[in-house]
PDB file of N, CA and C in Angstrom:
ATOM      1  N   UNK A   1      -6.764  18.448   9.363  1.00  0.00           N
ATOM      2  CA  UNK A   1      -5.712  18.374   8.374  1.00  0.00           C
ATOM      3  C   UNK A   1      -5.687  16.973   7.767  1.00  0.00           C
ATOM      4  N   UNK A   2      -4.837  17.032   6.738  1.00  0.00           N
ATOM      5  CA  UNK A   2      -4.997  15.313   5.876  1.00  0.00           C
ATOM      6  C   UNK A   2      -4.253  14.506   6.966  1.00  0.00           C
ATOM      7  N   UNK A   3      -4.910  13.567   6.970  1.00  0.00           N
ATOM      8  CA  UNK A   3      -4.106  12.219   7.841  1.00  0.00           C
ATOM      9  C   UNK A   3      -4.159  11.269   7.156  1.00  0.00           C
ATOM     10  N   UNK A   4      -3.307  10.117   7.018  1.00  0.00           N
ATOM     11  CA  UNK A   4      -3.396   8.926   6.213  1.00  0.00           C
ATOM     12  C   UNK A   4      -2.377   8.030   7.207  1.00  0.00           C
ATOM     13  N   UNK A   5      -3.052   6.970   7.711  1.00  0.00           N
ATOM     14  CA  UNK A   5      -2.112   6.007   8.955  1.00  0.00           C
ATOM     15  C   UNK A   5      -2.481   4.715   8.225  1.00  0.00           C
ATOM     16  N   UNK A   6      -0.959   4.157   7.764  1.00  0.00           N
ATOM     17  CA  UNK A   6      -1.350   2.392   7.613  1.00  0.00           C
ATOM     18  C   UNK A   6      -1.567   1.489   8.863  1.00  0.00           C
ATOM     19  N   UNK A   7      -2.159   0.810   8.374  1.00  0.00           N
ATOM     20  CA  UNK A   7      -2.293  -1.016   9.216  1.00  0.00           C
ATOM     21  C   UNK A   7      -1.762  -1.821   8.400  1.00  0.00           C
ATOM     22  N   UNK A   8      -1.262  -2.996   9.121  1.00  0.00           N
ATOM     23  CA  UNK A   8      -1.287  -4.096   9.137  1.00  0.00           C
ATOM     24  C   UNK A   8      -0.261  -4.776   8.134  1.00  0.00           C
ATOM     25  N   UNK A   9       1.065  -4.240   8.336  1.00  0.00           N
ATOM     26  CA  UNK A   9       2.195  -4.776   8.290  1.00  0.00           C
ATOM     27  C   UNK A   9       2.785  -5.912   9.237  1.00  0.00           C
ATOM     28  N   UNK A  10       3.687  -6.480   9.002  1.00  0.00           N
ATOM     29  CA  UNK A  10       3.954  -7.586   9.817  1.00  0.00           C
ATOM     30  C   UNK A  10       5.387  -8.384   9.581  1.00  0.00           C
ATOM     31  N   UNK A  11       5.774  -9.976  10.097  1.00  0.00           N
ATOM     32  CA  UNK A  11       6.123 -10.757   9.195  1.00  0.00           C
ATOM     33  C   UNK A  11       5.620 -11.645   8.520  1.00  0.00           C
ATOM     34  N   UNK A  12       6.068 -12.093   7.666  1.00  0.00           N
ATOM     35  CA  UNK A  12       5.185 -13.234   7.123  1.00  0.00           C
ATOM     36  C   UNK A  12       6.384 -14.450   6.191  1.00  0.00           C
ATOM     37  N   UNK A  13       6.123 -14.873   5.840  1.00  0.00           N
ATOM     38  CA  UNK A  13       6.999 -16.109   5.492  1.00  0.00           C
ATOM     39  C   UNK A  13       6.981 -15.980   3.570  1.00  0.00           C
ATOM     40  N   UNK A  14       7.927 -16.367   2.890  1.00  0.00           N
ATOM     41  CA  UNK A  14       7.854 -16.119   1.776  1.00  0.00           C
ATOM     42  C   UNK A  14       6.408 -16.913   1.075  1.00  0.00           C
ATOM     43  N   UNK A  15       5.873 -16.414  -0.297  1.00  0.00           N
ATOM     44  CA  UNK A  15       5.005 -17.067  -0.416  1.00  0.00           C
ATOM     45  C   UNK A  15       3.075 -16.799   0.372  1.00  0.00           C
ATOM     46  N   UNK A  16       3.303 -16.461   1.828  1.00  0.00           N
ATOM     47  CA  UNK A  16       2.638 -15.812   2.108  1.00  0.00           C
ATOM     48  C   UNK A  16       1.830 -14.441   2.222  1.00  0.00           C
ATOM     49  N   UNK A  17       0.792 -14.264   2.335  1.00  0.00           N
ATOM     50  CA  UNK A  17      -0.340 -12.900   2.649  1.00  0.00           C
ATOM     51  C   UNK A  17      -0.307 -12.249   3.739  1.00  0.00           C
ATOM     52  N   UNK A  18      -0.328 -11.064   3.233  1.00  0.00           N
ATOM     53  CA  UNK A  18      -0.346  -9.502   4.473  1.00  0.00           C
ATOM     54  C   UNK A  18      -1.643  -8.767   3.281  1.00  0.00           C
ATOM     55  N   UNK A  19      -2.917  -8.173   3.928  1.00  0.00           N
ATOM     56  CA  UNK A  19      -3.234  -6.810   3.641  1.00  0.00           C
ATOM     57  C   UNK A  19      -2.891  -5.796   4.465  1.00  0.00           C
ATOM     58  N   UNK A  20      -2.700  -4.725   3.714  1.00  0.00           N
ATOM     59  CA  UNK A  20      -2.542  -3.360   4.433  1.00  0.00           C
ATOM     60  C   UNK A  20      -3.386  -2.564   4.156  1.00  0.00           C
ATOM     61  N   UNK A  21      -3.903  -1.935   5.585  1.00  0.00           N
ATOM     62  CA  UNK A  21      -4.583  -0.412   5.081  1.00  0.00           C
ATOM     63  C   UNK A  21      -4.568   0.547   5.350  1.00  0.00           C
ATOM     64  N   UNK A  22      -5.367   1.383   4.662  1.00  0.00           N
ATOM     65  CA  UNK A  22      -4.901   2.858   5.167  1.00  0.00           C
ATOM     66  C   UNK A  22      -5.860   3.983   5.124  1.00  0.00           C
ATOM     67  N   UNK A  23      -6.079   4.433   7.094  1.00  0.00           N
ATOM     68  CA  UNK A  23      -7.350   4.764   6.748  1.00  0.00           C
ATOM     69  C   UNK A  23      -7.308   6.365   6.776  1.00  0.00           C
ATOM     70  N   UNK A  24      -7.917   7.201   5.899  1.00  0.00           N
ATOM     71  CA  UNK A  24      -7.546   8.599   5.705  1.00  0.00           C
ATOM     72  C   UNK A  24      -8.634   9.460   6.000  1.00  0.00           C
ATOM     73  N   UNK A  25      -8.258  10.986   6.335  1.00  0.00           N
ATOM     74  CA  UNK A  25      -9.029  11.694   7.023  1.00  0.00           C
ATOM     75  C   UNK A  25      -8.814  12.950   6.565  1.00  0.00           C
ATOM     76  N   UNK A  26      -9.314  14.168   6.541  1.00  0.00           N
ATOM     77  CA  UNK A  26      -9.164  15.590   6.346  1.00  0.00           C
ATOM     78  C   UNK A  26      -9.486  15.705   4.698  1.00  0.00           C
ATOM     79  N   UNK A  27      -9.756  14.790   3.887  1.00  0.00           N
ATOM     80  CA  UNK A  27     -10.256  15.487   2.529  1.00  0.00           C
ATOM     81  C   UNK A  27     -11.336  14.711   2.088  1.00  0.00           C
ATOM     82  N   UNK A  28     -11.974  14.998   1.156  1.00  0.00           N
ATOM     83  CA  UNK A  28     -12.721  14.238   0.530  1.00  0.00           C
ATOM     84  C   UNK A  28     -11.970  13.216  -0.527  1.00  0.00           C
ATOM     85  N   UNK A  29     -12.180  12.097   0.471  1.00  0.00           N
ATOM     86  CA  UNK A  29     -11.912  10.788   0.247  1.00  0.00           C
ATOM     87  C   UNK A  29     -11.746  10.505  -1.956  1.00  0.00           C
ATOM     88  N   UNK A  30     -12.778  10.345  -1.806  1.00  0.00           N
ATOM     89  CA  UNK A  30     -13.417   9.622  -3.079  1.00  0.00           C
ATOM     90  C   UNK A  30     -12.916  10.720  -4.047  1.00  0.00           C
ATOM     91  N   UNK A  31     -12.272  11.698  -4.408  1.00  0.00           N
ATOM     92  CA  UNK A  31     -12.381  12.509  -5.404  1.00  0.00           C
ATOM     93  C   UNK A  31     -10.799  12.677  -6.192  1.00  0.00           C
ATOM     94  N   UNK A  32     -10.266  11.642  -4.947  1.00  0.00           N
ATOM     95  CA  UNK A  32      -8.464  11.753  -5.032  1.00  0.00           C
ATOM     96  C   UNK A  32      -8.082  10.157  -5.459  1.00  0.00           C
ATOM     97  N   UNK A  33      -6.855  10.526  -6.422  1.00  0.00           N
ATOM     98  CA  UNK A  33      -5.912   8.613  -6.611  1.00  0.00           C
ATOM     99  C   UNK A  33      -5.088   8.961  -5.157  1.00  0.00           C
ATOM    100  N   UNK A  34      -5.021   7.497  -5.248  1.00  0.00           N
ATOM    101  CA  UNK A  34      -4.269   7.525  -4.033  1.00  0.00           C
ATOM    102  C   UNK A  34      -2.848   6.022  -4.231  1.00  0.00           C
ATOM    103  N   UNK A  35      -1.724   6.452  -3.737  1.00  0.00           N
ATOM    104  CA  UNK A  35      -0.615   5.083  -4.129  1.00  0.00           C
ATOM    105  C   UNK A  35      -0.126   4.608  -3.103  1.00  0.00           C
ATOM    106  N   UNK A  36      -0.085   3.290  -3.567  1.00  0.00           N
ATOM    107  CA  UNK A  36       1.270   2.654  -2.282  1.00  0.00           C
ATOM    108  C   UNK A  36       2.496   2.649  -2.943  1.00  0.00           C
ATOM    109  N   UNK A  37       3.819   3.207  -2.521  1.00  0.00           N
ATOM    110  CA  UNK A  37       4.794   3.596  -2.332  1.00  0.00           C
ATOM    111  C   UNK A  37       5.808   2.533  -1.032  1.00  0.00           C
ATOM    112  N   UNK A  38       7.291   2.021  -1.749  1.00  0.00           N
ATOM    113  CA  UNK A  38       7.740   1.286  -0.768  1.00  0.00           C
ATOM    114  C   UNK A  38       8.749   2.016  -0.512  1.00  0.00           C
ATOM    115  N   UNK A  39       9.798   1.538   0.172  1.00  0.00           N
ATOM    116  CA  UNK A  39      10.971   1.818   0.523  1.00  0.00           C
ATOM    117  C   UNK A  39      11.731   0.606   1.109  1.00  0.00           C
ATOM    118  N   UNK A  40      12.235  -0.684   0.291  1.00  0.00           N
ATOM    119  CA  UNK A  40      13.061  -1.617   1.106  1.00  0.00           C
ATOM    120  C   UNK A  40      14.518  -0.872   1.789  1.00  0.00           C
ATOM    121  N   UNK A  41      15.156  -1.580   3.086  1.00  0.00           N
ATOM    122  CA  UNK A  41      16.055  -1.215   3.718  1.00  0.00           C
ATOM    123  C   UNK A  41      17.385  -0.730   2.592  1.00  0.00           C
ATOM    124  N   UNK A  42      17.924   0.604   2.426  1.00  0.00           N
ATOM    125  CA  UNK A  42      18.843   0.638   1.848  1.00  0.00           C
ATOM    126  C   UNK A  42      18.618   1.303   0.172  1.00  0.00           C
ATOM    127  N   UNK A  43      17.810   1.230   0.139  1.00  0.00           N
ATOM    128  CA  UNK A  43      17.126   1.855  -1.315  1.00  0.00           C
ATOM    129  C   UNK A  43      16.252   2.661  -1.389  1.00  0.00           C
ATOM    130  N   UNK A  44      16.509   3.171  -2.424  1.00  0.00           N
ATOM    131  CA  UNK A  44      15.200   4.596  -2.752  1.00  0.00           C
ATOM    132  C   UNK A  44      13.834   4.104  -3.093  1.00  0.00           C
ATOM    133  N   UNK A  45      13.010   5.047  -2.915  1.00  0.00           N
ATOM    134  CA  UNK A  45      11.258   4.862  -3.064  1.00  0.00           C
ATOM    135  C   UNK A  45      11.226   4.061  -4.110  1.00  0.00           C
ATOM    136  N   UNK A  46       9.821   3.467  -4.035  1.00  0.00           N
ATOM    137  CA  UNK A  46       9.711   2.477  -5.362  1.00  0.00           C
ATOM    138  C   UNK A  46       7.832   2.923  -5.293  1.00  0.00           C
ATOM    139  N   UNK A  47       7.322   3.209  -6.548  1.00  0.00           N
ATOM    140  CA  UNK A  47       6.308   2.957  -6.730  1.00  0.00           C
ATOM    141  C   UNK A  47       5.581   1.492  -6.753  1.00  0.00           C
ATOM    142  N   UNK A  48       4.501   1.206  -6.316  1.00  0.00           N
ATOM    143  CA  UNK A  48       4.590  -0.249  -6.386  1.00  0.00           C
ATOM    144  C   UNK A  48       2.498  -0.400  -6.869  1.00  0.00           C
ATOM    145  N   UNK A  49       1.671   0.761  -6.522  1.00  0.00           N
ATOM    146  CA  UNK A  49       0.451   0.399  -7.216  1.00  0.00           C
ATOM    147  C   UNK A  49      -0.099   1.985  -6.738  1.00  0.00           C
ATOM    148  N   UNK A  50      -1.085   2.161  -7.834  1.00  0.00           N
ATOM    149  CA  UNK A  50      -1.957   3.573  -7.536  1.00  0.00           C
ATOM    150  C   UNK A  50      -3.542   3.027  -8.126  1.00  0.00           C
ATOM    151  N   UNK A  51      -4.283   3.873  -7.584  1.00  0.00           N
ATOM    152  CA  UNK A  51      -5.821   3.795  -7.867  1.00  0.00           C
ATOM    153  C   UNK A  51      -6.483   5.141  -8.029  1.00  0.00           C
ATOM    154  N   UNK A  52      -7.168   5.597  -8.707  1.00  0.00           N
ATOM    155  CA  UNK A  52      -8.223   6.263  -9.059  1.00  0.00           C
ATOM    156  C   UNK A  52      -9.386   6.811  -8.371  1.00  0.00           C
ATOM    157  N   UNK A  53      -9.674   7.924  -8.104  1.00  0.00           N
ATOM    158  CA  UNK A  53     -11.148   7.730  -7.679  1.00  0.00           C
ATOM    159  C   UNK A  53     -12.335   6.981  -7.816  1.00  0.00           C
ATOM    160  N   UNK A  54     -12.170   6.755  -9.629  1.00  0.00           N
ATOM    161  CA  UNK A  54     -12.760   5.659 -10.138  1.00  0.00           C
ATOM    162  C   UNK A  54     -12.607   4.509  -9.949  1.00  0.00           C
ATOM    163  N   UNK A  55     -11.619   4.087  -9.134  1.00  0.00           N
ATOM    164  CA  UNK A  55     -11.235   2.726  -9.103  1.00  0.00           C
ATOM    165  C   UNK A  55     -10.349   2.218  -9.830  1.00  0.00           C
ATOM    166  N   UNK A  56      -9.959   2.535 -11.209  1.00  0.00           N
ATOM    167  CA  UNK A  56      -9.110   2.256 -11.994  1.00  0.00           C
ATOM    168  C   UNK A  56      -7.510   1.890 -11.544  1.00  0.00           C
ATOM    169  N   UNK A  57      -6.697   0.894 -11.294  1.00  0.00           N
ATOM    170  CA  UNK A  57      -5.779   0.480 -10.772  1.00  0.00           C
ATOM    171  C   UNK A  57      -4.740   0.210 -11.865  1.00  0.00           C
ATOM    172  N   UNK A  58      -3.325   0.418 -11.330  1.00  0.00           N
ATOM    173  CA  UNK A  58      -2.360   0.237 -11.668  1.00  0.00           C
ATOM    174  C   UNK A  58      -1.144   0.374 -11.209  1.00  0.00           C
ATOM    175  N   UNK A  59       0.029  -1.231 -11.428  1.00  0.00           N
ATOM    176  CA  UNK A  59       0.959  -1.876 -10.770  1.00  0.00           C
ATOM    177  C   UNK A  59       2.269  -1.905 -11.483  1.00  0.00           C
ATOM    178  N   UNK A  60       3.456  -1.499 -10.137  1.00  0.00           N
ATOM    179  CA  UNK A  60       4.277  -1.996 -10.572  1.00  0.00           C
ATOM    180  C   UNK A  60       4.618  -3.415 -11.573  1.00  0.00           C
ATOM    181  N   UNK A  61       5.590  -3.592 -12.566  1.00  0.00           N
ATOM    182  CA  UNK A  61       5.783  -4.984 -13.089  1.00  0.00           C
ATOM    183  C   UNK A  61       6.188  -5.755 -11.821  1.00  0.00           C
ATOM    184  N   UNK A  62       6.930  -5.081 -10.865  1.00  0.00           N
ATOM    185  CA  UNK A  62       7.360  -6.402  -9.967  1.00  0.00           C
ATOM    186  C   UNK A  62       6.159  -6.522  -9.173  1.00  0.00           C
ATOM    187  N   UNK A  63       4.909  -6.377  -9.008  1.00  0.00           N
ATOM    188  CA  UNK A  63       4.096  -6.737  -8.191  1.00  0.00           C
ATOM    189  C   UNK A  63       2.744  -6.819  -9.031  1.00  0.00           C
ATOM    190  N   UNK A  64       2.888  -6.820 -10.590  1.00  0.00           N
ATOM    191  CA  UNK A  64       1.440  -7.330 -10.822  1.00  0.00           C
ATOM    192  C   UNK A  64       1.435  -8.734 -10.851  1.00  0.00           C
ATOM    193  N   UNK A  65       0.173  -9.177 -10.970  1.00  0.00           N
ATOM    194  CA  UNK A  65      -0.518 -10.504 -10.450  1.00  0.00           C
ATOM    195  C   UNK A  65      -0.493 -11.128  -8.973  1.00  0.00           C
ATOM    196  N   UNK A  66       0.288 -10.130  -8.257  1.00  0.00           N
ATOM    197  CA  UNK A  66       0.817 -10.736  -6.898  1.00  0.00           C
ATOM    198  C   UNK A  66      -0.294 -10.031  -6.111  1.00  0.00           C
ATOM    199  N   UNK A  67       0.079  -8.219  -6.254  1.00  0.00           N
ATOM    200  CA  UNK A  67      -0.745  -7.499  -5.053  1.00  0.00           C
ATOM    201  C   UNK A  67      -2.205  -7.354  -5.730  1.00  0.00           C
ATOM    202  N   UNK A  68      -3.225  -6.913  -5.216  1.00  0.00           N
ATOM    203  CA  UNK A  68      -4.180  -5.997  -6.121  1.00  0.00           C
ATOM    204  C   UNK A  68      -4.294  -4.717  -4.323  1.00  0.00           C
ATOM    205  N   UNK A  69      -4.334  -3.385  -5.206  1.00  0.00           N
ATOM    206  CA  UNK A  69      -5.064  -1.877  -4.936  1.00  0.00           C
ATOM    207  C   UNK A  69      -6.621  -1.996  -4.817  1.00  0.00           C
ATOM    208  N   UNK A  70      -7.226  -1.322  -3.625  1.00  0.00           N
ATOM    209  CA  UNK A  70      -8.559  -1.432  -3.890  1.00  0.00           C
ATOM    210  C   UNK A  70      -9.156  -0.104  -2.715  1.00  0.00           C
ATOM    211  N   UNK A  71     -10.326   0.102  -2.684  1.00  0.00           N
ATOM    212  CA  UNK A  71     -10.558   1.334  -2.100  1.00  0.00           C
ATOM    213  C   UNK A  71     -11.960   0.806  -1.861  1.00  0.00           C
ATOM    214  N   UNK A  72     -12.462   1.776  -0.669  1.00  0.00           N
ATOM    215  CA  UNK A  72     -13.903   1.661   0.301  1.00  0.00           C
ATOM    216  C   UNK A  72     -13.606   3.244   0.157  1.00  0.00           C
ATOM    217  N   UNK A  73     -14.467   3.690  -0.215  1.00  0.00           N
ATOM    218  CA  UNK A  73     -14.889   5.319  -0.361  1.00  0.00           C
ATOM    219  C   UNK A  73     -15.736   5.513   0.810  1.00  0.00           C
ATOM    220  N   UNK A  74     -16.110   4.910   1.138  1.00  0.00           N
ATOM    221  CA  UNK A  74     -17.501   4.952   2.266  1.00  0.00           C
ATOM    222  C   UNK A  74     -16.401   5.107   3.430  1.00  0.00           C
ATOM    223  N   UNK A  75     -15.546   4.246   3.867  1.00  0.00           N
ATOM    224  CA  UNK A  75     -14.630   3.967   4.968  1.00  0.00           C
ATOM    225  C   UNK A  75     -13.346   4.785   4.545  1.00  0.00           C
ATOM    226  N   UNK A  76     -13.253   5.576   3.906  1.00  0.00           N
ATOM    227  CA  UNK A  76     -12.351   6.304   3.969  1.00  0.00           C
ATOM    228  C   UNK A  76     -10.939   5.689   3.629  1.00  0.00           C
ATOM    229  N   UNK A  77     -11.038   4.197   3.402  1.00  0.00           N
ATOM    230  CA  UNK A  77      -9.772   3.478   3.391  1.00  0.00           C
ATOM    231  C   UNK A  77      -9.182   2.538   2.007  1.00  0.00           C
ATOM    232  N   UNK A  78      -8.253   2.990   2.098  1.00  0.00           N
ATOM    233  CA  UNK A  78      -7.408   2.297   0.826  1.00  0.00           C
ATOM    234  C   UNK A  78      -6.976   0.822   1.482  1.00  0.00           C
ATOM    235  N   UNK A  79      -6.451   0.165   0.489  1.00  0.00           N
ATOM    236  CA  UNK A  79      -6.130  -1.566   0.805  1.00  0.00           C
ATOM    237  C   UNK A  79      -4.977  -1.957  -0.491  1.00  0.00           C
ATOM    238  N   UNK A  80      -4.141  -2.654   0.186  1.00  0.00           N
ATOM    239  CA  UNK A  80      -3.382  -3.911  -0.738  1.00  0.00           C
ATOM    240  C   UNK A  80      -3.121  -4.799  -0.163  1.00  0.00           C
ATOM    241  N   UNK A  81      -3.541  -5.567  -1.283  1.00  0.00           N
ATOM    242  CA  UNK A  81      -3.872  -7.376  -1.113  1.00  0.00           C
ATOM    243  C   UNK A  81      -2.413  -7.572  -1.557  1.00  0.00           C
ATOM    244  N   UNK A  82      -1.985  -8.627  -0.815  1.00  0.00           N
ATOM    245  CA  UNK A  82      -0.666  -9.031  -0.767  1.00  0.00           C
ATOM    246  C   UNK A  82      -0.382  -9.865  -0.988  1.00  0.00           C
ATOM    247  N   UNK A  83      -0.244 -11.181  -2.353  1.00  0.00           N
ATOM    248  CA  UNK A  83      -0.113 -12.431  -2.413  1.00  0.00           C
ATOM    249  C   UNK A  83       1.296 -13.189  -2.587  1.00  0.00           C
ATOM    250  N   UNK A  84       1.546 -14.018  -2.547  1.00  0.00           N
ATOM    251  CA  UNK A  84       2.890 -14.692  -2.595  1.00  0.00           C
ATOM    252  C   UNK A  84       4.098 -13.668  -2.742  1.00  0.00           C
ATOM    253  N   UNK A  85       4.072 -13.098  -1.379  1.00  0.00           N
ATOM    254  CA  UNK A  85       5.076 -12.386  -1.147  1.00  0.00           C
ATOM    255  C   UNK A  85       6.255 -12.927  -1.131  1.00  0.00           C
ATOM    256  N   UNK A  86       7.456 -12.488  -1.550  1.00  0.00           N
ATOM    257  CA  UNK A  86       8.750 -12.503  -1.612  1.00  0.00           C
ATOM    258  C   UNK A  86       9.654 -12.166  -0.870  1.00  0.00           C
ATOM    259  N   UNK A  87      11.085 -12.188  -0.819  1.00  0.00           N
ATOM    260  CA  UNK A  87      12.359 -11.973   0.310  1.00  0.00           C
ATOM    261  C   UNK A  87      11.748 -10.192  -0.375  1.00  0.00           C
ATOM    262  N   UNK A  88      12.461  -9.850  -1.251  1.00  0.00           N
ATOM    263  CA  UNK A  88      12.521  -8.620  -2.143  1.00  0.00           C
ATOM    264  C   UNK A  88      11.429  -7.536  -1.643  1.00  0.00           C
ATOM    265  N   UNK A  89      10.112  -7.880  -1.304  1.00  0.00           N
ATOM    266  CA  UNK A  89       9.125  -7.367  -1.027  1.00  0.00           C
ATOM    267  C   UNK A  89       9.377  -6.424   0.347  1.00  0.00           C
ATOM    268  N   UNK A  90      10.507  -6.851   0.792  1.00  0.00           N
ATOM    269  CA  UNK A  90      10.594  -6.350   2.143  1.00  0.00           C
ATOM    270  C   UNK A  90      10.621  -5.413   2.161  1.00  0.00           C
ATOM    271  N   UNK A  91       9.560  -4.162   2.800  1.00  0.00           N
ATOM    272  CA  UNK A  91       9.704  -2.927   2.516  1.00  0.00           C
ATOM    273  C   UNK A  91       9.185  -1.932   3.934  1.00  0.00           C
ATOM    274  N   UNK A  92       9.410  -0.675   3.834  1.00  0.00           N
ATOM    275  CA  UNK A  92       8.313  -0.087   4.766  1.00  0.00           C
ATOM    276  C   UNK A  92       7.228   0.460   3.285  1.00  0.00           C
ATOM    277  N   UNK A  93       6.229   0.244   3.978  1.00  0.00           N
ATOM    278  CA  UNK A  93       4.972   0.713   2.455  1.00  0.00           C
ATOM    279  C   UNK A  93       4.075   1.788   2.864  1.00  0.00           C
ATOM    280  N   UNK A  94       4.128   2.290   2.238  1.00  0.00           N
ATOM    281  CA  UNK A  94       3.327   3.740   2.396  1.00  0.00           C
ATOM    282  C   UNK A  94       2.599   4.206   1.498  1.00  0.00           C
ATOM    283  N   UNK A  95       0.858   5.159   2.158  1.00  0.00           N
ATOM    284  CA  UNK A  95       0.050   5.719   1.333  1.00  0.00           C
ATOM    285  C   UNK A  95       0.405   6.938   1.407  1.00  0.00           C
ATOM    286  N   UNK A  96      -0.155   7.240  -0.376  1.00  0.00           N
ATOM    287  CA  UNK A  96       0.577   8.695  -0.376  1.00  0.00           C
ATOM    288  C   UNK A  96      -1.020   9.286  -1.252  1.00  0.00           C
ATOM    289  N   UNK A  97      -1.257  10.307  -0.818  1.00  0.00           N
ATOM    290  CA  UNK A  97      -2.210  11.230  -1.720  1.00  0.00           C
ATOM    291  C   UNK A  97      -2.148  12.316  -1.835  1.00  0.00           C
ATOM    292  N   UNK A  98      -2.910  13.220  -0.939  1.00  0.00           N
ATOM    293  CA  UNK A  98      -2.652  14.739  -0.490  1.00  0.00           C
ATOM    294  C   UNK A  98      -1.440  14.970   0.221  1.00  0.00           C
ATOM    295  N   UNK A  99      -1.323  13.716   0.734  1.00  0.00           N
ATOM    296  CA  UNK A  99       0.388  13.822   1.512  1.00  0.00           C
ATOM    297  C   UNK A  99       0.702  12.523   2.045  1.00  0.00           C
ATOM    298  N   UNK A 100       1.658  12.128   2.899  1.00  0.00           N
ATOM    299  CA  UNK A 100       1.705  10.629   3.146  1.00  0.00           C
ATOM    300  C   UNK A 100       2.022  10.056   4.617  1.00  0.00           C
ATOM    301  N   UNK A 101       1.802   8.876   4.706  1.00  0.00           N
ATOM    302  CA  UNK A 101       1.654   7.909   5.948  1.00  0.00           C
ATOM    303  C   UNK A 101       2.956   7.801   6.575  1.00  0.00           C
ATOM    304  N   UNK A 102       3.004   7.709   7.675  1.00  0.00           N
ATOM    305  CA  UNK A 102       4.127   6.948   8.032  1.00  0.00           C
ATOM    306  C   UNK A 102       4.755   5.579   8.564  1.00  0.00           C
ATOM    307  N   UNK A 103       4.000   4.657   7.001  1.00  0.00           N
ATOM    308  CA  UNK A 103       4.215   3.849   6.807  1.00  0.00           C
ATOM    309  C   UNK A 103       4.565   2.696   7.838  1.00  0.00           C
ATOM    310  N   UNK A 104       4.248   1.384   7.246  1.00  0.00           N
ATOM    311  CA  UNK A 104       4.038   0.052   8.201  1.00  0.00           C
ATOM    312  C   UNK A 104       4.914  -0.882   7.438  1.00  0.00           C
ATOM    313  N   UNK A 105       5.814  -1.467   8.343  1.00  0.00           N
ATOM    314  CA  UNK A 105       6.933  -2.464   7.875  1.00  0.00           C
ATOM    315  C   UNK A 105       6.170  -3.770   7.407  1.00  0.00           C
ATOM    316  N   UNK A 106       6.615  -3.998   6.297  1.00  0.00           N
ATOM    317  CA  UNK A 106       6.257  -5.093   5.812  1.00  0.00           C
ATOM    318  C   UNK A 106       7.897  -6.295   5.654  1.00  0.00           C
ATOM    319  N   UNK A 107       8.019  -7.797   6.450  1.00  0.00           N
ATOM    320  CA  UNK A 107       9.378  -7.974   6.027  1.00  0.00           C
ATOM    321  C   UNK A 107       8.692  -9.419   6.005  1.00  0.00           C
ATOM    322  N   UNK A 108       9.608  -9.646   4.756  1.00  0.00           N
ATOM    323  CA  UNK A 108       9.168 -11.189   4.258  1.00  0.00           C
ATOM    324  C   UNK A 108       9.996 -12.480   4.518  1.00  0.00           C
ATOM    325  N   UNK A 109      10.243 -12.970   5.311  1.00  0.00           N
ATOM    326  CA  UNK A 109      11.597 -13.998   5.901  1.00  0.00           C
ATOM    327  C   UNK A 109      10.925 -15.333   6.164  1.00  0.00           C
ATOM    328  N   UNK A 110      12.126 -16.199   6.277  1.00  0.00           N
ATOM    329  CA  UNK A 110      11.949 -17.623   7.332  1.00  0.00           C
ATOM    330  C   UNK A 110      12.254 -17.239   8.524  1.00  0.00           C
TER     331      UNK A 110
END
């Protein structure tokens, strides 16, 4: 069946880097977009970046130039690059395609 499990959430300090990934199983990988999806404490879903089979990427306004979306078709695994993260950023983040993850806390503090 489809599986999709993130990695590599954490804390991290404002300003600082987290990647996350997410490695998926039960479909053919490469033929599907696939998104990261947040949820900070207290608020509804937020789209935040999607990708293409092709590769073709695209970002929330609050997270372009910060994150980039990227994909290994070979490894089955999706990725976001996480740059000068913010308080705001604090989220649980989740991949979503054929169906979705159950997501890895991401919280951005001193």
């Amino acid at each position: 069946q489809v599986q999709l499990v993130e990695f590599g959430g954490g804390l991290v300090q404002p300003g600082g880097s987290l990647t996350l990934s997410c490695l998926a199983s039960g479909f053919t990988f490469g033929d599907y977009g696939l998104k990261w999806i947040r949820q900070a404490p207290g608020k509804g879903l937020e789209f935040v970046s999607r990708i293409t089979g092709s590769g073709r990427a695209d970002y929330a306004d609050s997270v372009k130039g910060r994150f980039t979306i990227s994909r290994d078709n070979a490894k089955q695994t999706l990725y976001l690059q996480m740059n000068n993260l913010r308080p705001e950023d604090t989220a649980v983040y989740y991949c979503a395609s054929l169906d979705w993850g159950r997501g890895t806390q991401v919280t951005v503090s001193t």
